[in-house]
C-alpha atoms as a PDB file:
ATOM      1  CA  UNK A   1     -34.565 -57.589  18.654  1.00  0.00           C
ATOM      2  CA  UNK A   2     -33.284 -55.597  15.581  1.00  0.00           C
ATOM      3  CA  UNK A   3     -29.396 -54.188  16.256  1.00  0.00           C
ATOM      4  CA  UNK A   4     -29.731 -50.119  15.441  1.00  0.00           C
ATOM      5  CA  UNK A   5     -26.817 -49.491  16.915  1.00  0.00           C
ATOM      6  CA  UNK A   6     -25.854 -48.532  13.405  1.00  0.00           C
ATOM      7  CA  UNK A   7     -28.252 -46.055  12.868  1.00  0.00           C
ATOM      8  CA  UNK A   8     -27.900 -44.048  16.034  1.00  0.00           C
ATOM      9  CA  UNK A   9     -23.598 -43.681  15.441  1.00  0.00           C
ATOM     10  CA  UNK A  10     -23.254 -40.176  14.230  1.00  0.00           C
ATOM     11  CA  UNK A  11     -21.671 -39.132  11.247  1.00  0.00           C
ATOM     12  CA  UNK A  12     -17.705 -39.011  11.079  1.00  0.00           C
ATOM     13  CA  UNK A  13     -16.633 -35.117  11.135  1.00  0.00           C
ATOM     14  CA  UNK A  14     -14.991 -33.594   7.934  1.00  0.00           C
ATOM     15  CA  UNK A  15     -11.431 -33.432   7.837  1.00  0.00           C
ATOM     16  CA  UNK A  16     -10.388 -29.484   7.854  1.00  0.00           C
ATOM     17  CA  UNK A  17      -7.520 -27.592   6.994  1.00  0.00           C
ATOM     18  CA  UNK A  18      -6.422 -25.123  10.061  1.00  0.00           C
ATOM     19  CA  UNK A  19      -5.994 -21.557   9.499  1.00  0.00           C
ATOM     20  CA  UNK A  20      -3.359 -20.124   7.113  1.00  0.00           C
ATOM     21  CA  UNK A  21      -0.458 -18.512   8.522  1.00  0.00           C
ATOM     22  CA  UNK A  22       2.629 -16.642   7.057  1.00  0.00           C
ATOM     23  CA  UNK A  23       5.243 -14.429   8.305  1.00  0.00           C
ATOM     24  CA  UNK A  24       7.118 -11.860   6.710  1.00  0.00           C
ATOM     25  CA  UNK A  25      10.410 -10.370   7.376  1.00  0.00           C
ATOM     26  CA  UNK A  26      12.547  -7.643   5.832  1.00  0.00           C
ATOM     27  CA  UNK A  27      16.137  -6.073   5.736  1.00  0.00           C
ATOM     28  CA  UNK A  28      16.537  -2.443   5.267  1.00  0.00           C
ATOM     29  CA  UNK A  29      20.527  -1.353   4.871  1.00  0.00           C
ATOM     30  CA  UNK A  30      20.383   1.879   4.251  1.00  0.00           C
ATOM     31  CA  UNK A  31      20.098   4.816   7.050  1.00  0.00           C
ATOM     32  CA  UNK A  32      17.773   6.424   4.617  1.00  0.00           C
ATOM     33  CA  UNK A  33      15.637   4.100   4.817  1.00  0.00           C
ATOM     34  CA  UNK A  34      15.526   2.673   8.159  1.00  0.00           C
ATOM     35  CA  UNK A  35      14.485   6.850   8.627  1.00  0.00           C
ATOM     36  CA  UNK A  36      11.593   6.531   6.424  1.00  0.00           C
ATOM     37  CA  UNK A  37      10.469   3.690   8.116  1.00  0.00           C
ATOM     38  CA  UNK A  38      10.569   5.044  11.934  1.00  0.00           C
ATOM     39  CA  UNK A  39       9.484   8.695  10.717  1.00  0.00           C
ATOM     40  CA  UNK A  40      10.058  11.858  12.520  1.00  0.00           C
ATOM     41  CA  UNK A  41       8.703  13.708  14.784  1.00  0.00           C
ATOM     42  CA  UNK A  42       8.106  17.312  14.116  1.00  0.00           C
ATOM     43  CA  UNK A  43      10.990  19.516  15.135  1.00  0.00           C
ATOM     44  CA  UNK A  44      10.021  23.062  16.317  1.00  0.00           C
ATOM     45  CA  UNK A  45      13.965  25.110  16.004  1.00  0.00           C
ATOM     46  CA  UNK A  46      14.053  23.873  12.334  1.00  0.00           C
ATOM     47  CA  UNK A  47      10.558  23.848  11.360  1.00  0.00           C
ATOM     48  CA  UNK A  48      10.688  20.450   9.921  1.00  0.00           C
ATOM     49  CA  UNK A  49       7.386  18.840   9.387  1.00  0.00           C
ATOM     50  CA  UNK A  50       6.286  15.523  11.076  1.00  0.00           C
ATOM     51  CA  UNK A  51       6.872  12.267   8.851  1.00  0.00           C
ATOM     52  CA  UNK A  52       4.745   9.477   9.622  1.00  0.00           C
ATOM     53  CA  UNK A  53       6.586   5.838  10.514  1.00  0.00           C
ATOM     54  CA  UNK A  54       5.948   3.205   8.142  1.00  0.00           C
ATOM     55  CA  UNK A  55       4.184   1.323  11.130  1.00  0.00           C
ATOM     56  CA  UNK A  56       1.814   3.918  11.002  1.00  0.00           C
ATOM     57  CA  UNK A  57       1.375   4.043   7.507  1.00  0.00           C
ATOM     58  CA  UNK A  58       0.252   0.164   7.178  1.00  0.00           C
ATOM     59  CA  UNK A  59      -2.110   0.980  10.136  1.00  0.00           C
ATOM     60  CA  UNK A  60      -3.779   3.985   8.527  1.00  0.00           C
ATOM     61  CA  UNK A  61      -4.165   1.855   5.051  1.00  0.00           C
ATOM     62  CA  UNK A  62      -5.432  -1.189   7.810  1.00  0.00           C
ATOM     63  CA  UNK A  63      -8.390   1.757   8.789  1.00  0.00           C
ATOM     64  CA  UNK A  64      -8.885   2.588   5.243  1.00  0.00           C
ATOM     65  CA  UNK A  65      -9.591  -1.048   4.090  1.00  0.00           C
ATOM     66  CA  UNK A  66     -11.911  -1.424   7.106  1.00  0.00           C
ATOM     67  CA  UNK A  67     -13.792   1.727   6.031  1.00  0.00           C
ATOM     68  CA  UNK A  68     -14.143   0.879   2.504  1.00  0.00           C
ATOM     69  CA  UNK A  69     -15.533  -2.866   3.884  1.00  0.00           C
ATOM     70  CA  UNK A  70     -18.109  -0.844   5.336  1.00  0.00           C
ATOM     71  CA  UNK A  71     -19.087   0.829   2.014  1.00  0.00           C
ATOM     72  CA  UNK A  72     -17.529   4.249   2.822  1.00  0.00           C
ATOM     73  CA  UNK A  73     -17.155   6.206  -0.423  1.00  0.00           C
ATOM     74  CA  UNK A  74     -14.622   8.206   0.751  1.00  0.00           C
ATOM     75  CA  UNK A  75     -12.222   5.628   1.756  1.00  0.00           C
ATOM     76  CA  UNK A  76     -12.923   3.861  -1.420  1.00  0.00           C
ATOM     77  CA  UNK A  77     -11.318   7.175  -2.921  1.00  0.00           C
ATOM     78  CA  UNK A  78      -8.545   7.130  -0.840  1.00  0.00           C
ATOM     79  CA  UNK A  79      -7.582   3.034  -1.470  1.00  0.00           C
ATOM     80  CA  UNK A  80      -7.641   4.012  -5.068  1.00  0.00           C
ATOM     81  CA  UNK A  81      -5.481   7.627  -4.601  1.00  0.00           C
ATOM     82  CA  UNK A  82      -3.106   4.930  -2.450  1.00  0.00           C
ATOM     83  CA  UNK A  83      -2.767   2.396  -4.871  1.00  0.00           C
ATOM     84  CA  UNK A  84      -2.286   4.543  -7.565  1.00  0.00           C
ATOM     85  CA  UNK A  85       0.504   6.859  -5.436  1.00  0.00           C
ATOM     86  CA  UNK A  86       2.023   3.153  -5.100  1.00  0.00           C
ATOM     87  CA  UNK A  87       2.150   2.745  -8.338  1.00  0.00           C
ATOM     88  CA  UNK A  88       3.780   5.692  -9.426  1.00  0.00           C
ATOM     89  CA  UNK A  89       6.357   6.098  -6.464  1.00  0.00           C
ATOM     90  CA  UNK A  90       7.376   1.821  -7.789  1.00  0.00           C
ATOM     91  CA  UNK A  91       7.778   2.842 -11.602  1.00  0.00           C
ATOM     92  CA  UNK A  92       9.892   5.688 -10.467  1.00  0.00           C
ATOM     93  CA  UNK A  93      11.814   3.964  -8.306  1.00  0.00           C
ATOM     94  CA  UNK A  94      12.430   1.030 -10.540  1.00  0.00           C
ATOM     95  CA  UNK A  95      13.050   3.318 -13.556  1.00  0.00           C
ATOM     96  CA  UNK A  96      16.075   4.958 -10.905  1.00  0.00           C
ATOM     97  CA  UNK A  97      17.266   1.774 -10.494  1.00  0.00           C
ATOM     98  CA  UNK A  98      17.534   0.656 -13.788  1.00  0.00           C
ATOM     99  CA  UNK A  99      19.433   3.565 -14.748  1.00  0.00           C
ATOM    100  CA  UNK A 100      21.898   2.914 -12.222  1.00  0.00           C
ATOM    101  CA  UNK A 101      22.428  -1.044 -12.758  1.00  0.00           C
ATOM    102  CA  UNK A 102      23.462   0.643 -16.871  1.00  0.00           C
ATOM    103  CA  UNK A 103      25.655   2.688 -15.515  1.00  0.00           C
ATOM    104  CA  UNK A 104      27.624   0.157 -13.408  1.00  0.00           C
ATOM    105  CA  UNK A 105      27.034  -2.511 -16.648  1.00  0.00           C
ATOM    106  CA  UNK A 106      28.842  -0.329 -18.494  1.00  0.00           C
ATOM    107  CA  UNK A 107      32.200  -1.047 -16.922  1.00  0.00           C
ATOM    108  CA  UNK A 108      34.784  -3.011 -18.779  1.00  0.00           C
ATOM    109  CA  UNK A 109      34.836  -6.852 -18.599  1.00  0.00           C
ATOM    110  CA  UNK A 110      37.878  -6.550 -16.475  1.00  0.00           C
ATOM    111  CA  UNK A 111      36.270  -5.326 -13.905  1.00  0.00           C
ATOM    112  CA  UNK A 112      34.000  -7.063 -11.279  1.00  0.00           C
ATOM    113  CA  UNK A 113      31.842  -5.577  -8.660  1.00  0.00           C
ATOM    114  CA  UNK A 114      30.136  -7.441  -6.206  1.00  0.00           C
ATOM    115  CA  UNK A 115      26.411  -6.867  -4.758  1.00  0.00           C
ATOM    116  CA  UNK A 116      26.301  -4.155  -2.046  1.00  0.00           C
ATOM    117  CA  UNK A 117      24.780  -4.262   1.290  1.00  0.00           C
ATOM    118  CA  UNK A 118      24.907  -3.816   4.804  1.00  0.00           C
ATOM    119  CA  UNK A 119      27.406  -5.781   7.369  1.00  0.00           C
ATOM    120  CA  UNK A 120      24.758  -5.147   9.497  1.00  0.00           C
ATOM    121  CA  UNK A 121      20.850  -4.684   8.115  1.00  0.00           C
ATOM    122  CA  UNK A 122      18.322  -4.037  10.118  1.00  0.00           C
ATOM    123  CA  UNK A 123      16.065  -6.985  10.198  1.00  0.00           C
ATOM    124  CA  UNK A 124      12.202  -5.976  11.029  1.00  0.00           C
ATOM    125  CA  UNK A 125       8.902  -8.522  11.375  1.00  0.00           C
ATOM    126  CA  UNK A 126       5.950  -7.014   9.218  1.00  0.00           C
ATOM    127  CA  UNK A 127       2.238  -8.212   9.431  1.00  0.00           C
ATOM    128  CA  UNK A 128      -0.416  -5.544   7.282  1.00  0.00           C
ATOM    129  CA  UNK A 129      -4.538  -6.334   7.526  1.00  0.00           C
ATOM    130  CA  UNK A 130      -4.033  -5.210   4.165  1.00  0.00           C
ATOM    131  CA  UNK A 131      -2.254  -5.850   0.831  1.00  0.00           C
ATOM    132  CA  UNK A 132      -2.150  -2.026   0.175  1.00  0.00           C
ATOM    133  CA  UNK A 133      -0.255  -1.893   3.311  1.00  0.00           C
ATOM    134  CA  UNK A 134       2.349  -4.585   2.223  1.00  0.00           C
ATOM    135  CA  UNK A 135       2.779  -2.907  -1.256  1.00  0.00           C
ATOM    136  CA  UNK A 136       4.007   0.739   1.005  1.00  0.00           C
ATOM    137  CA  UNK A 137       6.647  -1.996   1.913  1.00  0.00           C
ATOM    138  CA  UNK A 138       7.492  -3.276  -1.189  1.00  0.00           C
ATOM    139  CA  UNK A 139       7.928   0.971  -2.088  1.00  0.00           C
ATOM    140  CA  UNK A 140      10.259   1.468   1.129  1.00  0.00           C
ATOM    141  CA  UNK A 141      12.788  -1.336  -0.044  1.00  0.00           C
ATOM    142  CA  UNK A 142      12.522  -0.009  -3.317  1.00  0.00           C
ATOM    143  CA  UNK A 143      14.038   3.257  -2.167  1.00  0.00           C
ATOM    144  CA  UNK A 144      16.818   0.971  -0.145  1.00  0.00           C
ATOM    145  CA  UNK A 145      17.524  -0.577  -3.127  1.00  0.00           C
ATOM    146  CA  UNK A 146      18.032   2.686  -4.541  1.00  0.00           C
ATOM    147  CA  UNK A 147      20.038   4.689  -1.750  1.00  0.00           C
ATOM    148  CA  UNK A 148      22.836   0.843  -1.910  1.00  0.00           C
ATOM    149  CA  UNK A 149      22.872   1.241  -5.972  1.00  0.00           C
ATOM    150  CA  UNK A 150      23.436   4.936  -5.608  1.00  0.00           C
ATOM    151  CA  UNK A 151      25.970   5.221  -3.056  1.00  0.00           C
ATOM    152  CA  UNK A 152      27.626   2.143  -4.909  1.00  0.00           C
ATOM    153  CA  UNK A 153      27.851   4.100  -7.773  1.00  0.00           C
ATOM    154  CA  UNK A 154      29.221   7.247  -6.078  1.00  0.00           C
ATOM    155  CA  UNK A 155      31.850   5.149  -4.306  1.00  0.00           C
ATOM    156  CA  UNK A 156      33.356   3.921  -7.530  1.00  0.00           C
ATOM    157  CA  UNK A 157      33.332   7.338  -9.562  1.00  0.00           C
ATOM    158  CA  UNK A 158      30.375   6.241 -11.721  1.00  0.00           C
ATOM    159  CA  UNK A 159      28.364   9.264 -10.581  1.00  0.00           C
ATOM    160  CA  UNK A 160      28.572  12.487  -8.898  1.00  0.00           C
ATOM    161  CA  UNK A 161      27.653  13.538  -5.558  1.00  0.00           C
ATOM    162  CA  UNK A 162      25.206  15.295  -6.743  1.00  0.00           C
ATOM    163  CA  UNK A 163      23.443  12.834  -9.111  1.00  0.00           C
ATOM    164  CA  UNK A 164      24.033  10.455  -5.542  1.00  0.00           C
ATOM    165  CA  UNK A 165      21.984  13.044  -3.491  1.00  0.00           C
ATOM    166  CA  UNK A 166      19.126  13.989  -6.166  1.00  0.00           C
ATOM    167  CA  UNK A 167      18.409  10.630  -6.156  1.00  0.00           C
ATOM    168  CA  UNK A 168      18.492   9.798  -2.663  1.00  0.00           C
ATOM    169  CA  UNK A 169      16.390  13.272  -2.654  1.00  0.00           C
ATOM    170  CA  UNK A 170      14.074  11.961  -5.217  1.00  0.00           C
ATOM    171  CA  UNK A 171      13.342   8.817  -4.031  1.00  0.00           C
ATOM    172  CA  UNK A 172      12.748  10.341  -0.206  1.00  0.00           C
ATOM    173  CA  UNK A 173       9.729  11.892  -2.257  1.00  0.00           C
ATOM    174  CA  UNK A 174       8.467   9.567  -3.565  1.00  0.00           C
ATOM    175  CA  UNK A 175       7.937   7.197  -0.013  1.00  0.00           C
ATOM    176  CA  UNK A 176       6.568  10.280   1.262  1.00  0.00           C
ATOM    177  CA  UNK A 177       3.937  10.734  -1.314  1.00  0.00           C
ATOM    178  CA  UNK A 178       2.428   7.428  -0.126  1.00  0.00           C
ATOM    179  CA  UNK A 179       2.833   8.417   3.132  1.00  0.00           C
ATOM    180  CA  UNK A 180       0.761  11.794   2.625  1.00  0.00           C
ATOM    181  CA  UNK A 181      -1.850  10.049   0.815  1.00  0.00           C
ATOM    182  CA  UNK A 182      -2.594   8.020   4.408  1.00  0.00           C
ATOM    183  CA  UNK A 183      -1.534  10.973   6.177  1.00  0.00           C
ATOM    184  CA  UNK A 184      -4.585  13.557   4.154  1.00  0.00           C
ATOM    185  CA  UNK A 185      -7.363  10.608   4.969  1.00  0.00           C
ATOM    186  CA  UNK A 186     -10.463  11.592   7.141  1.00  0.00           C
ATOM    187  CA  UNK A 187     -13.104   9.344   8.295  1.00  0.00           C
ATOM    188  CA  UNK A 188     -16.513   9.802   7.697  1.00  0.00           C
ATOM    189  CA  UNK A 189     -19.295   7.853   9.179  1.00  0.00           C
ATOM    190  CA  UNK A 190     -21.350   7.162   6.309  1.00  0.00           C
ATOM    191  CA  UNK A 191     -22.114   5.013   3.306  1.00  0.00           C
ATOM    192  CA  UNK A 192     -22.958   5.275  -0.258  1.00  0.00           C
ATOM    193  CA  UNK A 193     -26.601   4.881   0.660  1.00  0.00           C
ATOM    194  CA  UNK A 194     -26.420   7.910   3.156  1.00  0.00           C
ATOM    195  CA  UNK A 195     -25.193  10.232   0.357  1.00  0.00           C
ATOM    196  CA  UNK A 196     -27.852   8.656  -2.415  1.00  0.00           C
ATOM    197  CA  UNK A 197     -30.857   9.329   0.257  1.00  0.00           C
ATOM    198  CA  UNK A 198     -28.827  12.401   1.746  1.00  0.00           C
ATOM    199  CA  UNK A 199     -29.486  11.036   4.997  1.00  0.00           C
ATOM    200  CA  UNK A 200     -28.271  14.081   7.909  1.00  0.00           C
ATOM    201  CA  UNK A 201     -24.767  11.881   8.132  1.00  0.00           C
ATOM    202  CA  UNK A 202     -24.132  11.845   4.261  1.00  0.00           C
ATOM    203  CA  UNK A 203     -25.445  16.082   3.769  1.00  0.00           C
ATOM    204  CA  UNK A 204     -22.777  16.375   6.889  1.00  0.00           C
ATOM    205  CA  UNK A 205     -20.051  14.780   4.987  1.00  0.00           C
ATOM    206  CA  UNK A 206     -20.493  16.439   2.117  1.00  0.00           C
ATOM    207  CA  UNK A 207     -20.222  19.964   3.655  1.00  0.00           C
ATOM    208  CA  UNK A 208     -16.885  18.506   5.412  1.00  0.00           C
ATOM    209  CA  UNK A 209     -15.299  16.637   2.780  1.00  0.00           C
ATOM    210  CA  UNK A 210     -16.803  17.629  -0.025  1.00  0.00           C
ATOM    211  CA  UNK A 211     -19.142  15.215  -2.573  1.00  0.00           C
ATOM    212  CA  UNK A 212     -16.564  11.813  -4.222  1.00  0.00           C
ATOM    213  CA  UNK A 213     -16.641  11.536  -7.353  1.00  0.00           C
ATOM    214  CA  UNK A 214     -19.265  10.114  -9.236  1.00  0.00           C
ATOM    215  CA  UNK A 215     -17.197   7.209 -10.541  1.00  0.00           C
ATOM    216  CA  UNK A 216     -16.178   5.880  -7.215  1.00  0.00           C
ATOM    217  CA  UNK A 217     -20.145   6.687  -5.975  1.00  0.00           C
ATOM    218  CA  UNK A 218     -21.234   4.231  -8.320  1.00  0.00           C
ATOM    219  CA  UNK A 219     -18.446   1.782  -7.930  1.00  0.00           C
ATOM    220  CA  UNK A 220     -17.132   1.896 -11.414  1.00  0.00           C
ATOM    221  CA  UNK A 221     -13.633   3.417 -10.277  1.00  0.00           C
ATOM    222  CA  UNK A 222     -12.162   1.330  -7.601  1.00  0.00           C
ATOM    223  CA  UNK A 223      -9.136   0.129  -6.645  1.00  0.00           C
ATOM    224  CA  UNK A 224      -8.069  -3.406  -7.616  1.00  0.00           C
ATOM    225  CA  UNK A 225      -7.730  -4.036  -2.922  1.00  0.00           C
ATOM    226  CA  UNK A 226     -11.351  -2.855  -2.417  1.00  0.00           C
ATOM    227  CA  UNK A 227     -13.366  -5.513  -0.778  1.00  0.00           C
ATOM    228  CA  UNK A 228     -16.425  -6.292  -2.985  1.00  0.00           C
ATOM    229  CA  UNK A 229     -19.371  -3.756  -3.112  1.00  0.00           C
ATOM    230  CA  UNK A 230     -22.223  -4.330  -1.816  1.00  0.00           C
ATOM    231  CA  UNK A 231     -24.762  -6.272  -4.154  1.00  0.00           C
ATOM    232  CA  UNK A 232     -27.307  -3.012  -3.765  1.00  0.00           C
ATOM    233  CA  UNK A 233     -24.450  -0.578  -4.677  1.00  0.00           C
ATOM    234  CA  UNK A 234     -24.122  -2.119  -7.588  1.00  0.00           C
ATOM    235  CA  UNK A 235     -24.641   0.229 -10.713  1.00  0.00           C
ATOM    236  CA  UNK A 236     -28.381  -0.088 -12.660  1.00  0.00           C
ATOM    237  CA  UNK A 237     -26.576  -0.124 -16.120  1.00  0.00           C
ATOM    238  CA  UNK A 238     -24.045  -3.057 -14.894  1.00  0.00           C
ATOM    239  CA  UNK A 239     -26.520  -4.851 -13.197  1.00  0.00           C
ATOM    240  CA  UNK A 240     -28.876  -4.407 -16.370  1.00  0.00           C
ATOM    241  CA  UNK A 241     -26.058  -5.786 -18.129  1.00  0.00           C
ATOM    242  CA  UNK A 242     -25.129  -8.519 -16.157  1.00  0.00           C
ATOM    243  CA  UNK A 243     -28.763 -10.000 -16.396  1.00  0.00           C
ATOM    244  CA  UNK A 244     -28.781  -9.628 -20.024  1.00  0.00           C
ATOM    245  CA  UNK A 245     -25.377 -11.588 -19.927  1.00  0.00           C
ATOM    246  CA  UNK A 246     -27.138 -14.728 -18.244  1.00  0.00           C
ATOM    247  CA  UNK A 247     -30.235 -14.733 -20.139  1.00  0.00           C
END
């Protein structure tokens, strides 16, 4: 009798690789912006406005992504009015820093000042579903960076108290621009299809919101985070194009 003993053995399983996994911790030394991060509450005797914690933030840009994933127009418009708000609020930052790193360069060779920061930082774990949410991060020890440099530069005469508190002024601003960008988002249940076919949903979120532009409607404007459109969403004149490409 024939042995098929090797025939009926079932085929060895394919090695896999488990799940990536990272984690990601950060130091803030600054007051200022240990602030920013944890927000404020609004306060009714001075009438100062409610600031949103940075927690909050990387949640709010975690409910954007998830709505642009679902082909929502109008968070595809707010990922790009985030990453761009990013963008600028980094360059200004970075610009303010720069200008402060000349100023202490310009001290004789003589003299020697070492790096600044906190005897005690505040260390904090961070985990974002999104990389727009990472990058308000990146922005927030930015602005540390800046409030150490500034008071650094203070404390040794380089600068006035006033240049020390525009700046810390400035770069306040510039977080909180981010922040408002999150802050001004509201959801709509639709899609891009629902406002092509102005289905009840897309006419009612046009009356509320207002029609996105036509750029980010036909996917040409987007933010470099968006998740991939849709293949259906794709524009006629790129998809035109694209064929003519592969023939």
């Amino acid at each position: 009798m024939a042995d098929t003993s090797d025939k009926t053995q079932s085929k060895p399983t394919p090695a896999r690789a488990g799940a990536l996994k990272s984690t990601l911790t950060i130091q803030l030394h600054t007051q200022y912006a240990i602030l920013l991060w944890g927000g404020r509450q609004q306060e009714k005797e001075t009438d100062k406005p409610q600031i949103v914690s940075m927690p909050q933030v990387i949640a709010r840009a975690g409910k954007i992504n998830a709505d642009s994933n679902s082909d929502n127009p109008y968070a595809d418009s707010a990922m790009l009015l985030l990453e761009q708000a990013i963008e600028r609020g980094t360059t200004r930052l970075q610009n303010a820093v720069a200008e402060l790193e000349k100023i202490v360069s310009s001290l004789p060779d003589q003299v020697t000042i070492s790096e600044i920061s906190s005897v005690s930082p505040l260390n904090i774990g961070v985990f974002s579903r999104t990389p727009l949410g990472y990058r308000c991060v990146w922005l927030l020890i930015g602005f540390d960076q800046l409030a150490m440099k500034a008071f650094q530069a203070w404390h040794y005469g380089l600068i006035s108290r006033q240049k020390r508190d525009d700046l810390l002024k400035q770069g306040g601003h510039w977080v909180r621009q981010v922040y408002g960008v999150v802050q001004q988002y509201r959801f709509a249940a639709v899609t891009r299809e629902d406002l092509r076919l102005q289905t009840p949903a897309g006419i009612d979120a046009i009356k509320r919101l207002g029609a996105p532009d036509a750029d980010v409607l036909n996917g040409t404007k987007r933010s470099a985070f968006s998740p991939p459109l849709r293949h259906a969403d794709i524009p006629a004149s790129a998809s035109s194009e694209k064929k003519g490409e592969e023939v």
